[in-house]
N, C-alpha and C. Protein backbone atom coordinates (compact mmCIF):
# COMPACT_ATOMS: atom_id res chain seq x y z
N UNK A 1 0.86 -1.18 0.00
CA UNK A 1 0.00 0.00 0.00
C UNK A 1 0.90 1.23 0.00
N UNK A 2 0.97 2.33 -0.93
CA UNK A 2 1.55 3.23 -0.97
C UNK A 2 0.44 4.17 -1.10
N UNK A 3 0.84 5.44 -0.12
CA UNK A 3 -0.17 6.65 -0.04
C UNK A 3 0.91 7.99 -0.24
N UNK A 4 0.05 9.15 -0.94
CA UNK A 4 1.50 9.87 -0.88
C UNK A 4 0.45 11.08 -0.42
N UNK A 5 1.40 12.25 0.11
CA UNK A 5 1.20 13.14 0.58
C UNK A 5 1.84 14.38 -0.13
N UNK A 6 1.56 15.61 -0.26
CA UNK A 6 2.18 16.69 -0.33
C UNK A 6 2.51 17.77 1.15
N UNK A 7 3.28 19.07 0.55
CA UNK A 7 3.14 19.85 1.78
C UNK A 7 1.91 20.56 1.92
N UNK A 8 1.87 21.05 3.29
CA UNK A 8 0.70 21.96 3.84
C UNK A 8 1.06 23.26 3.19
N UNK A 9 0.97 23.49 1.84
CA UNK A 9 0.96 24.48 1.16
C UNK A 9 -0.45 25.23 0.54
N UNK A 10 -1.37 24.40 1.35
CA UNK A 10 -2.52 24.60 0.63
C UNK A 10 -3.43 26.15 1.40
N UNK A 11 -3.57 26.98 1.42
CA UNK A 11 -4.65 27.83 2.52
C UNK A 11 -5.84 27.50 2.31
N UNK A 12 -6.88 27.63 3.25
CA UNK A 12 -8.23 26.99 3.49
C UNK A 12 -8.72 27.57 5.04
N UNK A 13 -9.52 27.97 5.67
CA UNK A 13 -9.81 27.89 6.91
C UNK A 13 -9.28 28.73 7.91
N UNK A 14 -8.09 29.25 7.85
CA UNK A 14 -7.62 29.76 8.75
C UNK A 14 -6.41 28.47 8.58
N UNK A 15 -6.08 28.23 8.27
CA UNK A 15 -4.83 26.83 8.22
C UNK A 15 -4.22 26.33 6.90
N UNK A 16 -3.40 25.95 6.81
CA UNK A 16 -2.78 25.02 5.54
C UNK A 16 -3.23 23.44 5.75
N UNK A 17 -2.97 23.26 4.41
CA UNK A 17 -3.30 21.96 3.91
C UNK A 17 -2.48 21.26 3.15
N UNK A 18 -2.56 19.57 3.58
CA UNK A 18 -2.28 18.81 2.50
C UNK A 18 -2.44 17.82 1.94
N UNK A 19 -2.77 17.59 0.68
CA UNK A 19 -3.43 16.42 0.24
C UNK A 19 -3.09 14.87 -0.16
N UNK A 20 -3.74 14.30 -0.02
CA UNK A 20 -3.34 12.67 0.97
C UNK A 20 -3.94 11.87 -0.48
N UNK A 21 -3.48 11.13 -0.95
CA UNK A 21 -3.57 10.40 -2.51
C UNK A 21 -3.41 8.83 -2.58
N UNK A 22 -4.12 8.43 -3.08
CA UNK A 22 -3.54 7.12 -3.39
C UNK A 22 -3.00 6.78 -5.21
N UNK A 23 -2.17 5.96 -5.65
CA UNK A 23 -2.20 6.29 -6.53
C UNK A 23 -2.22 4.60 -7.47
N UNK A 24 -3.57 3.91 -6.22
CA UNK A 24 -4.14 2.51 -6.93
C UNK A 24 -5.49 2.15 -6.61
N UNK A 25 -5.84 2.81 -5.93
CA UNK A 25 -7.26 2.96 -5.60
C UNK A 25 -7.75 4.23 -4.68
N UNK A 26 -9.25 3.90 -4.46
CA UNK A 26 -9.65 4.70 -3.51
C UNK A 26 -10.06 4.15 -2.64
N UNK A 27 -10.12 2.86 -2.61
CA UNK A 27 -10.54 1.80 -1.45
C UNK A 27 -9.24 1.63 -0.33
N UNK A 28 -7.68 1.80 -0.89
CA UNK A 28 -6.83 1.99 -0.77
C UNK A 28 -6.45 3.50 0.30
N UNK A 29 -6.85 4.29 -0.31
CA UNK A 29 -6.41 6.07 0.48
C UNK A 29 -7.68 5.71 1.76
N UNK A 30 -8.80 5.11 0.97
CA UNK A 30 -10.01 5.46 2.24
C UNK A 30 -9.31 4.45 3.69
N UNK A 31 -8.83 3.04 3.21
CA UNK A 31 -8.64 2.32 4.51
C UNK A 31 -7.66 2.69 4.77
N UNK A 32 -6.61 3.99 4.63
CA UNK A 32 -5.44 4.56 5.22
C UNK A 32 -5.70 5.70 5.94
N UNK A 33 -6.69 5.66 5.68
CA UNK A 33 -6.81 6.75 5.93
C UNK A 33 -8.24 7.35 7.65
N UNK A 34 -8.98 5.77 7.48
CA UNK A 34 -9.48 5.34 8.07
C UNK A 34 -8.53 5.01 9.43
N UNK A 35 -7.35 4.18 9.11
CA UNK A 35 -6.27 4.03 10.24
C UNK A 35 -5.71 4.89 10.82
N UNK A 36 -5.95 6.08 10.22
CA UNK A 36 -5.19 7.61 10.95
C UNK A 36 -7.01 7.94 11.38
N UNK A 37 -7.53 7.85 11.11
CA UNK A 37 -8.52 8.26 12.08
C UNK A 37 -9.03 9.76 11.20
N UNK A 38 -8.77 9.81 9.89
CA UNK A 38 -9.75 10.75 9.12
C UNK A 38 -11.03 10.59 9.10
N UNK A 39 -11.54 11.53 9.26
CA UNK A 39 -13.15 11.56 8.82
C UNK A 39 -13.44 11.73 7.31
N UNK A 40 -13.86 10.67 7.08
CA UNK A 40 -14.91 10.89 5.56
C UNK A 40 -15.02 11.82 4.94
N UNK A 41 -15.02 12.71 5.84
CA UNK A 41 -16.22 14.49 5.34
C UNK A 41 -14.51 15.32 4.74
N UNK A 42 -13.32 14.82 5.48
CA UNK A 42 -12.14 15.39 4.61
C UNK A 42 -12.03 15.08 3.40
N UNK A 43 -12.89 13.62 2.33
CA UNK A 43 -12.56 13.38 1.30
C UNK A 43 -13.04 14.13 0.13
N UNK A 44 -12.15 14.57 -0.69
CA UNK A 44 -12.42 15.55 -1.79
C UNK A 44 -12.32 15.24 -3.35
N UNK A 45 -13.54 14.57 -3.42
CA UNK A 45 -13.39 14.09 -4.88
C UNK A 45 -12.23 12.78 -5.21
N UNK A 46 -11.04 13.17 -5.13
CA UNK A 46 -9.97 12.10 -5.28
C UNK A 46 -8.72 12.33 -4.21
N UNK A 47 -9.32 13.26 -3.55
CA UNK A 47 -7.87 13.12 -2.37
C UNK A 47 -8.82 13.55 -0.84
N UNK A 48 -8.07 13.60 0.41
CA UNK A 48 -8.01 13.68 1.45
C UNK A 48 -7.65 15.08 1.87
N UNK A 49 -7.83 15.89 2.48
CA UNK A 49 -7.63 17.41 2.83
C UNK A 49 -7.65 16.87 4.03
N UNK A 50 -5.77 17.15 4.57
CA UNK A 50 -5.14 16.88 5.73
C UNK A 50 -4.57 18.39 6.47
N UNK A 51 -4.84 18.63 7.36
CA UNK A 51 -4.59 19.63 8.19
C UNK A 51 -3.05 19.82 8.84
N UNK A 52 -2.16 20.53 8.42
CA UNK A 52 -0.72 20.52 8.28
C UNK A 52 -0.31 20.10 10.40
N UNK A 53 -0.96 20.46 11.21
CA UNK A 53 -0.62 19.60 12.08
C UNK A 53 -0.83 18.28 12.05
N UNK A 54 -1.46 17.17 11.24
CA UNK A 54 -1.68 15.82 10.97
C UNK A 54 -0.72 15.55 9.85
N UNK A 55 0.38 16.21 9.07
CA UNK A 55 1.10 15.88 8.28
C UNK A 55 1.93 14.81 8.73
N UNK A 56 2.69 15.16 10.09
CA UNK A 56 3.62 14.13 10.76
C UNK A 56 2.75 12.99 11.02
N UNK A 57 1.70 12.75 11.26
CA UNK A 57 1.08 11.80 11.27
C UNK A 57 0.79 10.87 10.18
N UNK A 58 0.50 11.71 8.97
CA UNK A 58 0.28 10.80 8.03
C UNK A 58 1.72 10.83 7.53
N UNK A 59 2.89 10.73 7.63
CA UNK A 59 3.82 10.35 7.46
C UNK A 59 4.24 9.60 8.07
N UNK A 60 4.11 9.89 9.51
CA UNK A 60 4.54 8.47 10.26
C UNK A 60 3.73 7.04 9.84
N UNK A 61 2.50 7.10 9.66
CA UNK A 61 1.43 6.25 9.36
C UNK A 61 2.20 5.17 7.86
N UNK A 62 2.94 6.26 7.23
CA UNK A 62 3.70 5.76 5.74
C UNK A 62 3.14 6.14 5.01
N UNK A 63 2.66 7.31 4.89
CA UNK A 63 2.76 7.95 3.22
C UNK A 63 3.77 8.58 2.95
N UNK A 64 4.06 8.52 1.38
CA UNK A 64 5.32 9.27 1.06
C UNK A 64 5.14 10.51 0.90
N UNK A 65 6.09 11.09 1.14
CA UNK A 65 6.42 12.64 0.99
C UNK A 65 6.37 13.32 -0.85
N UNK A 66 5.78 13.67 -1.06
CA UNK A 66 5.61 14.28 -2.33
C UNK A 66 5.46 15.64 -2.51
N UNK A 67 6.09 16.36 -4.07
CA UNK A 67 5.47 17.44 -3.99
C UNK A 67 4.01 17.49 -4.94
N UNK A 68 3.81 18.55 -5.00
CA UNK A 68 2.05 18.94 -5.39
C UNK A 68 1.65 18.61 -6.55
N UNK A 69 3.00 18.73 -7.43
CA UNK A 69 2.97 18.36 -9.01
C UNK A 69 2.75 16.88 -8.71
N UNK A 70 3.62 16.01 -8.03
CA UNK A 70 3.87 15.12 -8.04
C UNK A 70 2.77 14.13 -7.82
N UNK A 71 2.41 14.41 -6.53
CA UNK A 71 0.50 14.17 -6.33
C UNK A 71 -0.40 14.00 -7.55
N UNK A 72 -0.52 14.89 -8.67
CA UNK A 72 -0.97 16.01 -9.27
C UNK A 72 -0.75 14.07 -10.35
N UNK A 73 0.42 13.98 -10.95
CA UNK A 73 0.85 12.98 -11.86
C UNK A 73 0.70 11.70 -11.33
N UNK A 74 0.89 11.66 -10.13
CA UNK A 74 0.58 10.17 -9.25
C UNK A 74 -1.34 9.74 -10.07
N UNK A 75 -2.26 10.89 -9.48
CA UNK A 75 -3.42 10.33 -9.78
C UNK A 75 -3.73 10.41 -11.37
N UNK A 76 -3.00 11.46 -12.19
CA UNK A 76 -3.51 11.49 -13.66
C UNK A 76 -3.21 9.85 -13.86
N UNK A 77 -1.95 9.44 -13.27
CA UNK A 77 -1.21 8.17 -14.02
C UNK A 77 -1.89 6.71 -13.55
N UNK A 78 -2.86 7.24 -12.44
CA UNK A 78 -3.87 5.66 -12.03
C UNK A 78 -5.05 6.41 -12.66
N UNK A 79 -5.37 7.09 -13.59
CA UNK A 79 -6.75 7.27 -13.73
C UNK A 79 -7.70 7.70 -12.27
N UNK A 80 -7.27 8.46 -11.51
CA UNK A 80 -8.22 8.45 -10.66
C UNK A 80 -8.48 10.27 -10.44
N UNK A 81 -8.05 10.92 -11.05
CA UNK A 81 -7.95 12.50 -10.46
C UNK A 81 -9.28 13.02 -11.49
N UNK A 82 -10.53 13.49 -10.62
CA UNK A 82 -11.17 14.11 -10.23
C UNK A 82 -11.46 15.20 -10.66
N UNK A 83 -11.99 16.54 -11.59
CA UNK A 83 -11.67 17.89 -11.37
C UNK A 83 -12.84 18.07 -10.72
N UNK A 84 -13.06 19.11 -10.46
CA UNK A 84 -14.28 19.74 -9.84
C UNK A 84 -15.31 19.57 -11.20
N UNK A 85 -15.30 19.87 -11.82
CA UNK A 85 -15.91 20.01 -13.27
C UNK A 85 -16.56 18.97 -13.92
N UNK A 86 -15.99 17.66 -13.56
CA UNK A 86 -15.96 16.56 -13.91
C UNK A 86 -16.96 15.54 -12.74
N UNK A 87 -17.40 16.12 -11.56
CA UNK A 87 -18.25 15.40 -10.58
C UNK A 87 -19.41 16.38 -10.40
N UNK A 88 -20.48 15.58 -10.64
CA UNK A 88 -21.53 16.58 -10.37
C UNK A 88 -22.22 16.52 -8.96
N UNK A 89 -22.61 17.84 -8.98
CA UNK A 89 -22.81 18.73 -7.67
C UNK A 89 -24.05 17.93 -7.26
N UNK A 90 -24.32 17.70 -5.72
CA UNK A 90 -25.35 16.66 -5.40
C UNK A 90 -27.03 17.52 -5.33
């Protein structure tokens, strides 16, 4: 199971962010993500919106360290990335 991560480069909330990927499923990121004790309601289309104090966590947990591009090519290259554009609004 490989999960990758970027930095908390993201702004949102009053906080940075960073997003948590799998790059072979989503059954895959969800039960990793499940083991760190994410809530559901963080999942965003095709990634995880991780709160830059939970970074060390999901690193310790074993996701790899990535950058944003990198993330970005991880999911184009499993078919799994998402745009906003592309999921319709409920």
């Amino acid at each position: 199971m490989t999960v990758y991560i970027d930095p908390p480069d993201w702004p949102g909330h009053g906080r940075m962010w960073s997003h948590l990927v799998s790059d072979v499923s989503y059954a895959e990121l969800h039960a990793f993500a499940d083991g760190m004790g994410v809530q559901r309601r963080a999942f965003e289309r095709d990634h995880y919106d991780i709160p830059s104090h939970r970074y060390p966590d999901a690193v310790r947990a074993g996701a790899v360290e990535g950058s944003s591009r990198e993330v970005v090519r991880l999911l184009h290259g499993a078919g799994l990335r998402r745009r906003k554009r592309d999921v319709p609004r409920p």
